[in-house]
PDB file of N, CA and C in Angstrom:
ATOM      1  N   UNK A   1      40.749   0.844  -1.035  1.00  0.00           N
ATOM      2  CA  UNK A   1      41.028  -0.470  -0.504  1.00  0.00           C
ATOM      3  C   UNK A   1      39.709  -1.254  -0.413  1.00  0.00           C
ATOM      4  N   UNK A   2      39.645  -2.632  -1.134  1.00  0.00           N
ATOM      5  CA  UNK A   2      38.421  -3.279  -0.856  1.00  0.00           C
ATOM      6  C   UNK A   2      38.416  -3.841   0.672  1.00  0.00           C
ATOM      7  N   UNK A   3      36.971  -3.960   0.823  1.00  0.00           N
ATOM      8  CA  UNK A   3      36.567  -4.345   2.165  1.00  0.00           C
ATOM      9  C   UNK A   3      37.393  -5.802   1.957  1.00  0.00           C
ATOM     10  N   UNK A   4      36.541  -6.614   1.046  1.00  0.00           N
ATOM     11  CA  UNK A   4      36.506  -7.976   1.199  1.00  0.00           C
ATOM     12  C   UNK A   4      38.116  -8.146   0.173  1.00  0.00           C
ATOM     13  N   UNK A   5      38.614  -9.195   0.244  1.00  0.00           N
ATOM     14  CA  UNK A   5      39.887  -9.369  -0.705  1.00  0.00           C
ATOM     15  C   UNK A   5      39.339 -10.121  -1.714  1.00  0.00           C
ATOM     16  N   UNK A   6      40.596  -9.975  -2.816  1.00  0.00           N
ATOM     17  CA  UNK A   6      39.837 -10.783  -4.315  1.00  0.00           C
ATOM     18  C   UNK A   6      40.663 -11.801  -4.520  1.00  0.00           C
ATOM     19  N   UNK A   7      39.596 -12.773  -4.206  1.00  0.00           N
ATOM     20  CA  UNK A   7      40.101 -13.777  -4.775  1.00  0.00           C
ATOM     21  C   UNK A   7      40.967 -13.729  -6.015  1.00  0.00           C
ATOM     22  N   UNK A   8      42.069 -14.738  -6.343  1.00  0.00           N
ATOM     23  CA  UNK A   8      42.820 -14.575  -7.976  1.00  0.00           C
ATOM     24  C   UNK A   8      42.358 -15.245  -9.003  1.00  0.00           C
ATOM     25  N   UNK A   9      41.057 -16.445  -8.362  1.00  0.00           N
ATOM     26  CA  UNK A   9      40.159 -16.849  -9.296  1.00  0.00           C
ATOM     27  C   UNK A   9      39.180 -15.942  -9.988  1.00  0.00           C
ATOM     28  N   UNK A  10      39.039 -14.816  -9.317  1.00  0.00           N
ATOM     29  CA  UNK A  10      38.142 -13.559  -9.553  1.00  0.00           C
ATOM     30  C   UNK A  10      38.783 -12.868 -11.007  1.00  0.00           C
ATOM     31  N   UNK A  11      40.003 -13.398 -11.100  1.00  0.00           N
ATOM     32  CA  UNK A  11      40.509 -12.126 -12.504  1.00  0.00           C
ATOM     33  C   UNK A  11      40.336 -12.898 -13.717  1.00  0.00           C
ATOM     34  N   UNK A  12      39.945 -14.524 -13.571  1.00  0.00           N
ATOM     35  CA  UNK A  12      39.856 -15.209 -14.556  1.00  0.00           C
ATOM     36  C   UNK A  12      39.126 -16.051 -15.151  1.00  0.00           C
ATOM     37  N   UNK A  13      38.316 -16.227 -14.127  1.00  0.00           N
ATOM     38  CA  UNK A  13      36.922 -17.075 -13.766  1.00  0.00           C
ATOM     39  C   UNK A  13      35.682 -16.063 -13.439  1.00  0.00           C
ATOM     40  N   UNK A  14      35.278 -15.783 -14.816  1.00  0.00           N
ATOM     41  CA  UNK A  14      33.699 -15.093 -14.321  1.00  0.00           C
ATOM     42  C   UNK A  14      32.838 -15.221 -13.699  1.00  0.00           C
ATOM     43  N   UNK A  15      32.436 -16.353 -13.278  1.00  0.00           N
ATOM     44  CA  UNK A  15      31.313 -16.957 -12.137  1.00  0.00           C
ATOM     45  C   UNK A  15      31.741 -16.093 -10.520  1.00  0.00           C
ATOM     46  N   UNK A  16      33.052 -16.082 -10.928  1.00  0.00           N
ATOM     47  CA  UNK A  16      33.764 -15.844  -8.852  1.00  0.00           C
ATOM     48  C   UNK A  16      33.873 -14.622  -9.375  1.00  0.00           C
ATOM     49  N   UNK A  17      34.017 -14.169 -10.077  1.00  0.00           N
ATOM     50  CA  UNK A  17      34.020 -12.430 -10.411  1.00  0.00           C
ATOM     51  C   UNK A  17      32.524 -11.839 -10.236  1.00  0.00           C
ATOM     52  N   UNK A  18      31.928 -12.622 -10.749  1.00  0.00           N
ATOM     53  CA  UNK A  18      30.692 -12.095 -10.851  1.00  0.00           C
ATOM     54  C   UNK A  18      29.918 -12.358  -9.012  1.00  0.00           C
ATOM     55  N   UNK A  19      30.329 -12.795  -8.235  1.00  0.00           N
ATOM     56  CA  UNK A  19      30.004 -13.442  -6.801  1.00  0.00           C
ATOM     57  C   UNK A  19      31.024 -12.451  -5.901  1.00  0.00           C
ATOM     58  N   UNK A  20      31.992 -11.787  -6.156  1.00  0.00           N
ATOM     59  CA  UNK A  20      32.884 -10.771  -5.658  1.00  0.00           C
ATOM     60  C   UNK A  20      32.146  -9.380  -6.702  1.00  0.00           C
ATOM     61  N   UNK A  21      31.391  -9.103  -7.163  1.00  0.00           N
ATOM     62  CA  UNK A  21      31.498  -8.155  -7.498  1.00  0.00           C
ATOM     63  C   UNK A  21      29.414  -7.769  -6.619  1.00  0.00           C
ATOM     64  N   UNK A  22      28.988  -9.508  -6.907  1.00  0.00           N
ATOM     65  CA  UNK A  22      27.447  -9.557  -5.860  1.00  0.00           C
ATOM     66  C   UNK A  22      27.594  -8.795  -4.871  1.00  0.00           C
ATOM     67  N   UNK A  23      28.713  -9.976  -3.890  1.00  0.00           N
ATOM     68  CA  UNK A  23      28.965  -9.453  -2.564  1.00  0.00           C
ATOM     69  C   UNK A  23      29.447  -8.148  -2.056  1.00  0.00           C
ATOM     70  N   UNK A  24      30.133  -7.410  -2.875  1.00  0.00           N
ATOM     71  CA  UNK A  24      30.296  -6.062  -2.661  1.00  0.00           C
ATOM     72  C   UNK A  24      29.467  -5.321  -2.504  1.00  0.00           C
ATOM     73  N   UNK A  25      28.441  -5.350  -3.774  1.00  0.00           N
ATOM     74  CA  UNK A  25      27.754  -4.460  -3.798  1.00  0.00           C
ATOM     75  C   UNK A  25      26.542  -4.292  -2.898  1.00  0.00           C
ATOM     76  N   UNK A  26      26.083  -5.900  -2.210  1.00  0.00           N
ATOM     77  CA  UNK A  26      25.372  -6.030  -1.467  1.00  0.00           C
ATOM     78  C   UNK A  26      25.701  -5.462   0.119  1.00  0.00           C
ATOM     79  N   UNK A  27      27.095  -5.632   0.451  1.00  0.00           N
ATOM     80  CA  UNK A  27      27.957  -4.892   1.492  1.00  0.00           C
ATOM     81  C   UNK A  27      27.434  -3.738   1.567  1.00  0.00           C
ATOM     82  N   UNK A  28      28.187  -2.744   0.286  1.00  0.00           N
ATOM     83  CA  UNK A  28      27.944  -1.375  -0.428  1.00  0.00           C
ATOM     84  C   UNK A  28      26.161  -0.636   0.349  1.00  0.00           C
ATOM     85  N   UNK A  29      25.395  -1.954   0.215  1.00  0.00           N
ATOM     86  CA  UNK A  29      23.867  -1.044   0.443  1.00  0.00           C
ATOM     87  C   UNK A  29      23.487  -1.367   1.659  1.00  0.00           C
ATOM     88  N   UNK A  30      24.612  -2.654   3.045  1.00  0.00           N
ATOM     89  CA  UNK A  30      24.246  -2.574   4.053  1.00  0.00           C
ATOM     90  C   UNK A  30      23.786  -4.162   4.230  1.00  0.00           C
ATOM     91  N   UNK A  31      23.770  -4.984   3.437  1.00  0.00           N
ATOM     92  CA  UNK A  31      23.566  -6.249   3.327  1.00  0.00           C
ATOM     93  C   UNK A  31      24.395  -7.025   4.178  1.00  0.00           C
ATOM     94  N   UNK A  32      24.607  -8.207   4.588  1.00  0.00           N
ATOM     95  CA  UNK A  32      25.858  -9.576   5.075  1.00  0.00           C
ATOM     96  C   UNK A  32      25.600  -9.898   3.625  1.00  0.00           C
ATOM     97  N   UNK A  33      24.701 -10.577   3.140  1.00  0.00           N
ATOM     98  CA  UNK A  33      24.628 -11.532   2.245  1.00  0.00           C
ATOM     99  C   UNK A  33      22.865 -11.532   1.106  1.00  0.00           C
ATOM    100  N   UNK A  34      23.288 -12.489   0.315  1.00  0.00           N
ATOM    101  CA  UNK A  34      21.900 -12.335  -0.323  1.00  0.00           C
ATOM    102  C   UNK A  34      20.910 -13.031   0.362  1.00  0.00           C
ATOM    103  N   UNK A  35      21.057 -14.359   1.328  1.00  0.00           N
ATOM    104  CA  UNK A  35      20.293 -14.427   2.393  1.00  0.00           C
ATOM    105  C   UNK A  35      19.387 -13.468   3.017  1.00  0.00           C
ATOM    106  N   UNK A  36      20.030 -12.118   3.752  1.00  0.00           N
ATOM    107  CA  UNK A  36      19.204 -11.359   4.150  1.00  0.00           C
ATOM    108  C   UNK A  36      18.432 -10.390   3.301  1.00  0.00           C
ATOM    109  N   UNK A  37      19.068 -10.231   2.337  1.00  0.00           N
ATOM    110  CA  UNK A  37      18.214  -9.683   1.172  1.00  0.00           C
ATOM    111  C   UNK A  37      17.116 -10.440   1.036  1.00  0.00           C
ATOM    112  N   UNK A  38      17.392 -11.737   0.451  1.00  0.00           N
ATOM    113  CA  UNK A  38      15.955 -13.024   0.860  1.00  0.00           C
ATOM    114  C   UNK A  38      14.701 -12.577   1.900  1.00  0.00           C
ATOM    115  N   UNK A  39      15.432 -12.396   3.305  1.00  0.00           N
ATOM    116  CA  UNK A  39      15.047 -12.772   4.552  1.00  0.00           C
ATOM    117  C   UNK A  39      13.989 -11.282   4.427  1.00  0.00           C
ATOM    118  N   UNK A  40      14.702 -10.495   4.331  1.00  0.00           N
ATOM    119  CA  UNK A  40      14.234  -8.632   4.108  1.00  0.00           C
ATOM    120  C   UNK A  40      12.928  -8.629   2.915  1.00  0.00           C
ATOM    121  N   UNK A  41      13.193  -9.179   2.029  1.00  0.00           N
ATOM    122  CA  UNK A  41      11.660  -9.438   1.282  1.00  0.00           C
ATOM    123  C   UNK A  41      10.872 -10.525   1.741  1.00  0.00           C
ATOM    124  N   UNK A  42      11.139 -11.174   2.483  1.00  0.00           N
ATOM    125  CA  UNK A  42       9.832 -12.461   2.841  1.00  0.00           C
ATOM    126  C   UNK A  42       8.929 -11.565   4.123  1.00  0.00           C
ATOM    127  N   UNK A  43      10.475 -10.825   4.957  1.00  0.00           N
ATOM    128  CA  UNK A  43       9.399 -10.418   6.030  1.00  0.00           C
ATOM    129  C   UNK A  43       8.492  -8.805   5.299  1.00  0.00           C
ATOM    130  N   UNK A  44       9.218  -8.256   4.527  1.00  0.00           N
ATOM    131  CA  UNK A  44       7.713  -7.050   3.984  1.00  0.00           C
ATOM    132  C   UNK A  44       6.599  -8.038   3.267  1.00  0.00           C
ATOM    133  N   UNK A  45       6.630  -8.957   2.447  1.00  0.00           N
ATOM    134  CA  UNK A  45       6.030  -9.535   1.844  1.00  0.00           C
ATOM    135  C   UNK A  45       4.697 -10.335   3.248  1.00  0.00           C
ATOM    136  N   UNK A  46       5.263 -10.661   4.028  1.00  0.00           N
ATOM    137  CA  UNK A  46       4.200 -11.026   4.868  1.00  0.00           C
ATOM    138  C   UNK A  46       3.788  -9.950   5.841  1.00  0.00           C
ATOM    139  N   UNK A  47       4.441  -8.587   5.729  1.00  0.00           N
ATOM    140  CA  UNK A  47       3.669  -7.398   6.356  1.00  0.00           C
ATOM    141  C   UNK A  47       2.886  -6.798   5.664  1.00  0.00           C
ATOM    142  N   UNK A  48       2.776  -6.993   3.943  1.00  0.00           N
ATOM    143  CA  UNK A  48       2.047  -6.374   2.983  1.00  0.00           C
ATOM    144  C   UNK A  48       0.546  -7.746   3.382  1.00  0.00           C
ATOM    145  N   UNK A  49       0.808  -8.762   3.487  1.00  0.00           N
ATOM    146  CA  UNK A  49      -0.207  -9.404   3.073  1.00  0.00           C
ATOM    147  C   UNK A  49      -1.214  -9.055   4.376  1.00  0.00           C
ATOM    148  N   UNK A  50      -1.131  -9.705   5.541  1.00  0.00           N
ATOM    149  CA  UNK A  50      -1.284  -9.255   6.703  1.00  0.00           C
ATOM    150  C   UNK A  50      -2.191  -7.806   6.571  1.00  0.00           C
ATOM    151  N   UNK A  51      -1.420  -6.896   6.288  1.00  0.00           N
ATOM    152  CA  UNK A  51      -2.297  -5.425   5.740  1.00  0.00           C
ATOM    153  C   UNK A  51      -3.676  -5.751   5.430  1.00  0.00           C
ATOM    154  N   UNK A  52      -2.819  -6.276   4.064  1.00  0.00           N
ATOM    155  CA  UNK A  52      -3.960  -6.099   2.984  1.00  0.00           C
ATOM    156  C   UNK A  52      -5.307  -6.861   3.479  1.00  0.00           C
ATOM    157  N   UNK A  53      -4.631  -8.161   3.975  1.00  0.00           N
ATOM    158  CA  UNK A  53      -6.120  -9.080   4.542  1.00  0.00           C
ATOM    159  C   UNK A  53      -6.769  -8.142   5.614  1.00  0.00           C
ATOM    160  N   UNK A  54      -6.025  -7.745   6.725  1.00  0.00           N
ATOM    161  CA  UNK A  54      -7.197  -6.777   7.678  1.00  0.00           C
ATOM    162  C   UNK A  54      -7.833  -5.795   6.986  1.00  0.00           C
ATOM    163  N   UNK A  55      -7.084  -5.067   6.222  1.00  0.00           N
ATOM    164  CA  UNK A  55      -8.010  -4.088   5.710  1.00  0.00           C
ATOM    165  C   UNK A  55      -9.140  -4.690   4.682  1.00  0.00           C
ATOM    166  N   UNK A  56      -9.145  -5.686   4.247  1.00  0.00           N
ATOM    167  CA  UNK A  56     -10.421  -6.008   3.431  1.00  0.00           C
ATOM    168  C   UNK A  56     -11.439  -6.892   4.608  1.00  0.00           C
ATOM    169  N   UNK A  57     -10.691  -7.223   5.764  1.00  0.00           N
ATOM    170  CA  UNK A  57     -11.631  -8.150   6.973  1.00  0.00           C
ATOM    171  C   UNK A  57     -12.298  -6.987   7.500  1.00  0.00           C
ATOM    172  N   UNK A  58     -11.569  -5.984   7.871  1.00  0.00           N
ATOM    173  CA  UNK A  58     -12.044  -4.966   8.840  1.00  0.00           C
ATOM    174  C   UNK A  58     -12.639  -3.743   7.854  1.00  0.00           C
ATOM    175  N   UNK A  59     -12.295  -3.829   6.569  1.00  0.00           N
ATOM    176  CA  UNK A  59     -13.591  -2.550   5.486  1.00  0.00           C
ATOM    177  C   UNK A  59     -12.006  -1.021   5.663  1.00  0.00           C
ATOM    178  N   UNK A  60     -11.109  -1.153   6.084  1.00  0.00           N
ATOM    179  CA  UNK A  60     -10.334  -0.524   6.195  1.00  0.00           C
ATOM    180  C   UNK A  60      -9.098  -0.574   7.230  1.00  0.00           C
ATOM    181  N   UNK A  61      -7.894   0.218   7.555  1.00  0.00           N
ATOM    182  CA  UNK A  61      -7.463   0.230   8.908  1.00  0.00           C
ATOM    183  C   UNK A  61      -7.117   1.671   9.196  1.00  0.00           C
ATOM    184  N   UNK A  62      -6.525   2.002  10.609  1.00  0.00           N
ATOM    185  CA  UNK A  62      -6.338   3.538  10.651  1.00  0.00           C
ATOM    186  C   UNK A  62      -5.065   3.416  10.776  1.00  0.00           C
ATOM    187  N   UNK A  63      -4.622   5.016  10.492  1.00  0.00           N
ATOM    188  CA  UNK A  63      -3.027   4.964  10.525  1.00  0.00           C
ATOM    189  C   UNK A  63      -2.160   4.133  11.428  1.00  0.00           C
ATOM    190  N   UNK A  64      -3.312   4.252  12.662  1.00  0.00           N
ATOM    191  CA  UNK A  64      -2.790   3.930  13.721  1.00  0.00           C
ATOM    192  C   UNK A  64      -2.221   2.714  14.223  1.00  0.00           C
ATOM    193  N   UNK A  65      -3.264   1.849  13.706  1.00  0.00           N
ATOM    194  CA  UNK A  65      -3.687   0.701  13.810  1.00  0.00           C
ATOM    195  C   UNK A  65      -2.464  -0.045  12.675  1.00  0.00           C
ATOM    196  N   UNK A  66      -2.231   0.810  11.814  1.00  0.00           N
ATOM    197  CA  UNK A  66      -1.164   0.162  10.282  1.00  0.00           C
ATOM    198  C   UNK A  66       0.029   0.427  11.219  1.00  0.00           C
ATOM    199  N   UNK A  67      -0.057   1.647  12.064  1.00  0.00           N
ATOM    200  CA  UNK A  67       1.800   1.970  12.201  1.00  0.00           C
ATOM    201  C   UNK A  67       1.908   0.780  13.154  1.00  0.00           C
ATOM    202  N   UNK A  68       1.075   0.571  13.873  1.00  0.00           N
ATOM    203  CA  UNK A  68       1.562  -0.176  14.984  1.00  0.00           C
ATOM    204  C   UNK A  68       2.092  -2.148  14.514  1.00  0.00           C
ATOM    205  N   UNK A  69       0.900  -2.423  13.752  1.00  0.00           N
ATOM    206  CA  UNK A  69       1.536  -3.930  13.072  1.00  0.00           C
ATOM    207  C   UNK A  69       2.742  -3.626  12.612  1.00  0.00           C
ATOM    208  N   UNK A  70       3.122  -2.318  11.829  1.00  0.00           N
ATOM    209  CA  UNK A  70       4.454  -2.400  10.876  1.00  0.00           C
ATOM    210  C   UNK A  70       5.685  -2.307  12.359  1.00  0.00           C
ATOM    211  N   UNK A  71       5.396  -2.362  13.077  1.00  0.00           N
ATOM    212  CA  UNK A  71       6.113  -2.439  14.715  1.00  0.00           C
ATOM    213  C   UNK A  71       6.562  -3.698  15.131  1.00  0.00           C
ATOM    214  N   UNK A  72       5.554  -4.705  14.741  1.00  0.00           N
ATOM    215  CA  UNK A  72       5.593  -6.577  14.899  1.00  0.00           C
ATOM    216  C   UNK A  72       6.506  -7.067  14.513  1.00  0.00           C
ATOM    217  N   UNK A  73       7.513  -8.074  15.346  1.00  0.00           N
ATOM    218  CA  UNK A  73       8.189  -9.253  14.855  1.00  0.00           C
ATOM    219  C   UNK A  73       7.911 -10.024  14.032  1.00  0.00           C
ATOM    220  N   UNK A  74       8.481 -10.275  13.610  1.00  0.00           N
ATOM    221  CA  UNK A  74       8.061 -11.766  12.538  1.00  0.00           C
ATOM    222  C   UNK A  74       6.881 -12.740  13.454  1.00  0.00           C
ATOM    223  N   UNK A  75       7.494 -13.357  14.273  1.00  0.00           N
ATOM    224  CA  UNK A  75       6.637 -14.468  15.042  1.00  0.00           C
ATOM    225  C   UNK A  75       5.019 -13.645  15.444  1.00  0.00           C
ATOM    226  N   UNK A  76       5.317 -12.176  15.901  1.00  0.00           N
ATOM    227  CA  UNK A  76       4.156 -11.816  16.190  1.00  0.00           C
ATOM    228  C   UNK A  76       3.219 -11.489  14.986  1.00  0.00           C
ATOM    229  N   UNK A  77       3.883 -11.153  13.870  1.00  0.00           N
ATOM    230  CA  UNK A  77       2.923 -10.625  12.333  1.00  0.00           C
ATOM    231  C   UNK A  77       2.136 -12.104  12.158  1.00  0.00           C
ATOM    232  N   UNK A  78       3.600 -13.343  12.296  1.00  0.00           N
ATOM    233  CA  UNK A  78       2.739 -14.717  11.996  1.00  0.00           C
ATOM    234  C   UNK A  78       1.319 -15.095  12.696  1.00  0.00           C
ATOM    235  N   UNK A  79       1.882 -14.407  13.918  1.00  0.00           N
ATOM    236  CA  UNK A  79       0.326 -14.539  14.650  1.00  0.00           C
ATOM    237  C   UNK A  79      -0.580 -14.401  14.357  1.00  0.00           C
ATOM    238  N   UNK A  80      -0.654 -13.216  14.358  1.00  0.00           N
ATOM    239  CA  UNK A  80      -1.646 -11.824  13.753  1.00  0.00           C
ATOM    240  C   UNK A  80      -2.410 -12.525  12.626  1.00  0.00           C
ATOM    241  N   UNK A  81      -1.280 -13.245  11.642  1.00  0.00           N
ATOM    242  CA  UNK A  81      -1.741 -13.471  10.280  1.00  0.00           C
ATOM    243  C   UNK A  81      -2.408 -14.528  10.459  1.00  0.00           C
ATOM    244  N   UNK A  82      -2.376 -15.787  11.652  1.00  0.00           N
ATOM    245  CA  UNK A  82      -3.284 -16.797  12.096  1.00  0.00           C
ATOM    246  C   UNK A  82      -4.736 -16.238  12.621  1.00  0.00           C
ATOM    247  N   UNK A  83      -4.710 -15.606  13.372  1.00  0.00           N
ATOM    248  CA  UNK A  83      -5.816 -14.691  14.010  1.00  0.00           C
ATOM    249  C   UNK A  83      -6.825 -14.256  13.238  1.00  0.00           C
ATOM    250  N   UNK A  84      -6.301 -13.428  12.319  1.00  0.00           N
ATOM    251  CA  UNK A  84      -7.223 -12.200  11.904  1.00  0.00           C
ATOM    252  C   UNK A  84      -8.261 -12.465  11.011  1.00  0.00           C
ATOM    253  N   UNK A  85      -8.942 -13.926  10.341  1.00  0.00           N
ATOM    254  CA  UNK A  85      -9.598 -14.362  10.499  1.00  0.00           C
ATOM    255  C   UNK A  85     -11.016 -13.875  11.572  1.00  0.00           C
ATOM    256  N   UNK A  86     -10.374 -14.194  12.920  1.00  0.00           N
ATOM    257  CA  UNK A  86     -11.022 -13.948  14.001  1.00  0.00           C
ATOM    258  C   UNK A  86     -11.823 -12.780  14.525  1.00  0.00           C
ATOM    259  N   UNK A  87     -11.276 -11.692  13.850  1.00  0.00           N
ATOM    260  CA  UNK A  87     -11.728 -10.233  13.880  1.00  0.00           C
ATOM    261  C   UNK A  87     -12.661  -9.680  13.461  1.00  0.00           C
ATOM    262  N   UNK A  88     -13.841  -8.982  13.868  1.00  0.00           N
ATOM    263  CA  UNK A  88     -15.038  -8.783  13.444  1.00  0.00           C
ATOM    264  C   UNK A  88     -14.629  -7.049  13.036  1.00  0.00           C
ATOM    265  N   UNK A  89     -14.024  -6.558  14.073  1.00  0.00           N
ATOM    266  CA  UNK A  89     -13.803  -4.874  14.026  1.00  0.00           C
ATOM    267  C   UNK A  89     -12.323  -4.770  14.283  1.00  0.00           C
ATOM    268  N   UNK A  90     -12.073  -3.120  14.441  1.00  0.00           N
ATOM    269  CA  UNK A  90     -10.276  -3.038  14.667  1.00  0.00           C
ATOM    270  C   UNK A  90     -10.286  -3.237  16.066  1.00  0.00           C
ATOM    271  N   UNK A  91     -11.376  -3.215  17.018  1.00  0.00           N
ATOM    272  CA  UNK A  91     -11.336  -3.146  18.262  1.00  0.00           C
ATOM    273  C   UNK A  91     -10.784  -4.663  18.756  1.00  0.00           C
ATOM    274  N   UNK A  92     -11.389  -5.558  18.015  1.00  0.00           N
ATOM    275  CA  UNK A  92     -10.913  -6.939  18.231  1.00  0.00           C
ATOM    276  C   UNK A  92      -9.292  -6.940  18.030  1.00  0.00           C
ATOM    277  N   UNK A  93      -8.565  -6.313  17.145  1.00  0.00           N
ATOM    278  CA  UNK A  93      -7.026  -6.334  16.767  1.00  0.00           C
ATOM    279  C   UNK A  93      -6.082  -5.518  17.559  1.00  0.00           C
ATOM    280  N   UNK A  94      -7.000  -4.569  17.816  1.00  0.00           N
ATOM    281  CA  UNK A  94      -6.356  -3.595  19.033  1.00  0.00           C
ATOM    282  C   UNK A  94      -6.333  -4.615  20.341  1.00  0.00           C
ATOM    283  N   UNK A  95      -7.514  -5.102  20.711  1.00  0.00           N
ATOM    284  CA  UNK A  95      -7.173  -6.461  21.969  1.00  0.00           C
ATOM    285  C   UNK A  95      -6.189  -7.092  21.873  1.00  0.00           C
ATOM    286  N   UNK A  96      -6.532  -7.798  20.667  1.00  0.00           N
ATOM    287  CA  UNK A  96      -5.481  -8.979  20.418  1.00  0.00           C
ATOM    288  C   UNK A  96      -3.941  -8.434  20.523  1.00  0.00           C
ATOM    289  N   UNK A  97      -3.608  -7.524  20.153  1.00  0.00           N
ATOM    290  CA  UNK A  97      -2.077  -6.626  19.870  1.00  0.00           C
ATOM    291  C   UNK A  97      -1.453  -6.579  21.833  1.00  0.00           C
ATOM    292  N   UNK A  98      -2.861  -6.434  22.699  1.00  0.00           N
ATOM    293  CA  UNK A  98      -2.571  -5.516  23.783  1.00  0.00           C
ATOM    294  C   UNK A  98      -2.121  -7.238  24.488  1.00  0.00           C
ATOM    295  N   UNK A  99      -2.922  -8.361  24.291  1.00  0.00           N
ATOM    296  CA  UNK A  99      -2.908  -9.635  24.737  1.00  0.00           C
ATOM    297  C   UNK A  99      -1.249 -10.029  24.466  1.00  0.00           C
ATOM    298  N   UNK A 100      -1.315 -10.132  23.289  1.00  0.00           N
ATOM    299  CA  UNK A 100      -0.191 -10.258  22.820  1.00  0.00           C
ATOM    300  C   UNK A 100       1.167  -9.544  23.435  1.00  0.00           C
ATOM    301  N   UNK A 101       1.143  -8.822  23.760  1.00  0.00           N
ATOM    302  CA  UNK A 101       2.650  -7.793  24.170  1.00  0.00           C
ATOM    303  C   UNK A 101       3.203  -8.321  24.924  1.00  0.00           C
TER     304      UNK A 101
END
């Protein structure tokens, strides 16, 4: 039994077939929609960058220090990603994280 019902434009019209067969499969892996699929790569995409900039500001980061950003909200990574600029060492990011909470 399908989750979602099929449309009867779906058996004859490829565009809506092809948009019932999207939405399933996006269901299928845990999705609402391709929105959050969207939403799900913008926010790793600004947890990769974020990374990458501290670790070339700061000469590296420690596990520790990585597990804990990959922990951050959106609004708080945005922060972070305004900030870190600001950071001379990890000790400065470890503050800032503790300010922040």
């Amino acid at each position: 039994m399908l989750k979602n019902p099929l449309p009867v434009e779906a058996l004859y019209d490829p565009q809506a077939a092809h948009e019932v067969a999207l939405r399933n499969l996006l269901q299928r892996k845990g999705y609402a929609s391709l929105e959050a699929v969207r939403e799900q790569g913008k926010a790793e995409g600004e947890l990769g960058l974020v990374l990458r900039l501290l670790d070339k500001r700061l000469g590296g980061l420690t596990p520790a220090l990585a597990a804990h950003i990959r922990q951050l909200v959106s609004g708080q990574l945005n922060a972070l990603g305004e900030a870190l600029l600001d950071f001379g060492q990890e000790r400065d990011v470890w503050a800032w994280l503790t300010i922040k909470k």
